[in-house]
Structures are given as C-alpha cells and as structure tokens.
N, C-alpha and C. Protein backbone atom coordinates (compact mmCIF):
# COMPACT_ATOMS: atom_id res chain seq x y z
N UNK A 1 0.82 -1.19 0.00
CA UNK A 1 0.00 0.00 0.00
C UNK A 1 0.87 1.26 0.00
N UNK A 2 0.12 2.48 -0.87
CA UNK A 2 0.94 3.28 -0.36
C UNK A 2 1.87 3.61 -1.87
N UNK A 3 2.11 2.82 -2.80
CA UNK A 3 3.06 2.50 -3.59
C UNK A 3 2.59 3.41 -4.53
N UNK A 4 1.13 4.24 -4.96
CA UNK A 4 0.72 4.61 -6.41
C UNK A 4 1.37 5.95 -6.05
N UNK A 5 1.59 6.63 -5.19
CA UNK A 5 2.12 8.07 -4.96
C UNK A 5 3.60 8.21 -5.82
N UNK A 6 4.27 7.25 -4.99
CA UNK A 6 5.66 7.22 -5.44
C UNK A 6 5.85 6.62 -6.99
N UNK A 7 5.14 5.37 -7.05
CA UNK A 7 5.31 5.07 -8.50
C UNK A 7 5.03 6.26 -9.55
N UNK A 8 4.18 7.00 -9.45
CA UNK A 8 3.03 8.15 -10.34
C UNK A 8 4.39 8.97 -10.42
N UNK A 9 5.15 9.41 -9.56
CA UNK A 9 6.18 10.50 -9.04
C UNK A 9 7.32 9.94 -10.27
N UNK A 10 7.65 8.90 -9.75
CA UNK A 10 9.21 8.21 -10.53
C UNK A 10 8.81 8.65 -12.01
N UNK A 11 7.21 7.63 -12.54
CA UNK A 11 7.09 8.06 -13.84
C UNK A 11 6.67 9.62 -14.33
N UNK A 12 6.91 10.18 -13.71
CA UNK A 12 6.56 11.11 -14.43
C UNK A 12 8.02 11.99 -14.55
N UNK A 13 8.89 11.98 -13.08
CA UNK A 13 10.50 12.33 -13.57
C UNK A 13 10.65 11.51 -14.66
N UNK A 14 10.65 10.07 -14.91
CA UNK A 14 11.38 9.61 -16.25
C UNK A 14 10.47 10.25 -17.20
N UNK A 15 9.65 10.66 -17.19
CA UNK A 15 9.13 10.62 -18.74
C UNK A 15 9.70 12.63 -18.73
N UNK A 16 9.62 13.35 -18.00
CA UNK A 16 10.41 14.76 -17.76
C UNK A 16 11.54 14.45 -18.39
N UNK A 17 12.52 13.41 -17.98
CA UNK A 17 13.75 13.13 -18.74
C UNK A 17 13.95 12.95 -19.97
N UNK A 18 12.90 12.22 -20.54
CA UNK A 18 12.77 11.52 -21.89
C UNK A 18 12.34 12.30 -22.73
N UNK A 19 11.50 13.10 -22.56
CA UNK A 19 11.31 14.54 -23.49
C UNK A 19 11.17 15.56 -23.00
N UNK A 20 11.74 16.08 -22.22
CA UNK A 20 12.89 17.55 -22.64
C UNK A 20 13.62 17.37 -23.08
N UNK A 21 13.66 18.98 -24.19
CA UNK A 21 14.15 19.59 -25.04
C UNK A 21 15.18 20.54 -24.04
N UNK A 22 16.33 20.12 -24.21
CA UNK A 22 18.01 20.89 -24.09
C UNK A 22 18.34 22.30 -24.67
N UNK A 23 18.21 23.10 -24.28
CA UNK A 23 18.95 24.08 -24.71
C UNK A 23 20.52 24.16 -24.48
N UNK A 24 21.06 23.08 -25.73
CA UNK A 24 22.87 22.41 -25.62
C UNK A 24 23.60 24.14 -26.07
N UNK A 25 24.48 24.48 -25.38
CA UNK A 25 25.56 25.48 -26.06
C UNK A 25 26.73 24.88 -26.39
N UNK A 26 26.53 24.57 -27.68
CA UNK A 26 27.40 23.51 -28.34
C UNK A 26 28.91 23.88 -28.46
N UNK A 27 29.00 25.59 -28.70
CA UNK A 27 30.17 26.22 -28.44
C UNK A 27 30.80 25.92 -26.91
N UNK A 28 29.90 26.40 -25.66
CA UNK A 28 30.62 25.60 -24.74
C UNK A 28 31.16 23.64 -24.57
N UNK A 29 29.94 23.19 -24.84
CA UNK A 29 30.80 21.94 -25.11
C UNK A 29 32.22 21.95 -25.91
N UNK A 30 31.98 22.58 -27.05
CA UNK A 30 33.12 22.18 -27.82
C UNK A 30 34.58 22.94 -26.65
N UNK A 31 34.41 23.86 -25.96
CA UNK A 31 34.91 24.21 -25.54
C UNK A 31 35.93 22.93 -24.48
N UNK A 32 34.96 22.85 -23.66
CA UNK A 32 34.88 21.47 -22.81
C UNK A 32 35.78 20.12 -22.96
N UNK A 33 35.23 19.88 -24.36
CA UNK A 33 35.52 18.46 -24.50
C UNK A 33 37.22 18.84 -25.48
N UNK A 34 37.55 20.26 -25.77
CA UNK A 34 38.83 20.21 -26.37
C UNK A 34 39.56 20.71 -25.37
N UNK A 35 39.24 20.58 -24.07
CA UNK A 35 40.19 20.94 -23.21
C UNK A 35 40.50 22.19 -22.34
N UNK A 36 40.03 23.65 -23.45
CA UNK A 36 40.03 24.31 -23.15
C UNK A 36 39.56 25.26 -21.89
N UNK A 37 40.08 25.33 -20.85
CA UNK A 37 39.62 26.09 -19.78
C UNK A 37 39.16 27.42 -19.47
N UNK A 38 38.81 28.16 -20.59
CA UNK A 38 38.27 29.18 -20.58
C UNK A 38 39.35 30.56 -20.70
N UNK A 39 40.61 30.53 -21.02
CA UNK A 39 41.22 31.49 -20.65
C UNK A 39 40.33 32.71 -21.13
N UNK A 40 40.29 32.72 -22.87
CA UNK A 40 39.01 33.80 -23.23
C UNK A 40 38.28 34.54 -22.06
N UNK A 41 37.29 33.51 -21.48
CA UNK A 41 36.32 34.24 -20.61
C UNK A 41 37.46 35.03 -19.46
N UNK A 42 38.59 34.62 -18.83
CA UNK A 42 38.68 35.79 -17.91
C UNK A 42 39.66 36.84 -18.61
N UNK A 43 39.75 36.64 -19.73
CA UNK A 43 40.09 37.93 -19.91
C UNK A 43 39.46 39.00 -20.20
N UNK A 44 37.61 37.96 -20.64
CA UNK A 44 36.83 39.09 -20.58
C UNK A 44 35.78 39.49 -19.25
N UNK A 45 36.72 39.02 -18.22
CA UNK A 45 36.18 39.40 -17.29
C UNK A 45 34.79 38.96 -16.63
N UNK A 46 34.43 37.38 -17.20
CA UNK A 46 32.93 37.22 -16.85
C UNK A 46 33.70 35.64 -15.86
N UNK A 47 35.17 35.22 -15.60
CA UNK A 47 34.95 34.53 -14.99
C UNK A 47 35.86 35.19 -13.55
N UNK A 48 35.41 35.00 -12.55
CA UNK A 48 36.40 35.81 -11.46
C UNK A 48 36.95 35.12 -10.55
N UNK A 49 37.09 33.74 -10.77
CA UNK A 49 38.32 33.15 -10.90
C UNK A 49 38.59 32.24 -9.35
N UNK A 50 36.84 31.80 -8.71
CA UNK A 50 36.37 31.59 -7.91
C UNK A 50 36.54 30.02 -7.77
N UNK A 51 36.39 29.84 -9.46
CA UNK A 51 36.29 28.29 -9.39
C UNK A 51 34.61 27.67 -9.84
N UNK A 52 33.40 28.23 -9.38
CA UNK A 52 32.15 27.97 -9.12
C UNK A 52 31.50 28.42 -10.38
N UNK A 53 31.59 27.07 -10.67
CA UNK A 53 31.03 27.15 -12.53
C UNK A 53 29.33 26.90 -12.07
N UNK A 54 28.45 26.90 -10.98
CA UNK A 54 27.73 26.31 -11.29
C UNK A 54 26.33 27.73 -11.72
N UNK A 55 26.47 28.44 -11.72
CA UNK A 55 25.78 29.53 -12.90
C UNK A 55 26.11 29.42 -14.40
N UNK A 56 26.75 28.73 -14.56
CA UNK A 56 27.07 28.55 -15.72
C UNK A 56 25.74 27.55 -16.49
N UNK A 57 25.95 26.49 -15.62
CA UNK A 57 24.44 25.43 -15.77
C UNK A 57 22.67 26.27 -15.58
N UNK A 58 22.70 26.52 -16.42
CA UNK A 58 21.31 26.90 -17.38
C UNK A 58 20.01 26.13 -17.51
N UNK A 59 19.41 24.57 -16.92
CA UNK A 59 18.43 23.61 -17.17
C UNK A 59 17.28 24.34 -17.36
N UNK A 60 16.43 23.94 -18.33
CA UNK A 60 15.50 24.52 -19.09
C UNK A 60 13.97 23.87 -18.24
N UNK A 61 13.49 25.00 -17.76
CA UNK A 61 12.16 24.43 -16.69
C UNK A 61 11.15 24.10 -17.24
C-alpha cells in the first residue's frame, strides 16, 4: 500500500527526462571536450576566478 504516490512521481520524472528539449551550447561543449579552460572568458572578465562554474548550468524548466 501506499506505492501509487511514489510510483506516479518516478514516472513522471522519467518521462520529464525523456522529453525535454536541451537548450545544448554547443560552443561551450566544444569548448569542454577540447580541453580548453576558458582562458578567453577571464580575460573578458565574466569569470572571477572563484572556481564555481555552477551559474554557468542553465536547465531549461
């Protein structure tokens, strides 16, 4: 008993997973996956050098 709350919940995160649509910034990936650490950005001053990329992550609601 008890089980349709949570089951209803799980499926509906997987199916949230399964179709959303990504808004990918493919330029940052490419960035990413060639290694590159951003020097660009602090020289333009948008990274300040904190470490704390996580404003960077954007997920589409």
């Amino acid at each position: 008993m008890g089980r349709g709350r949570a089951k209803a919940k799980q499926t509906k995160v997987a199916r949230d997973l399964k179709y959303r649509t990504w808004d990918t910034d493919l330029d940052q990936l490419k960035r990413e996956l060639s290694g590159d650490q951003g020097g660009d950005r602090s020289a333009n001053g948008e990274n300040d050098g904190d470490g704390d990329d996580a404003d960077d992550y954007h997920p589409r609601r």
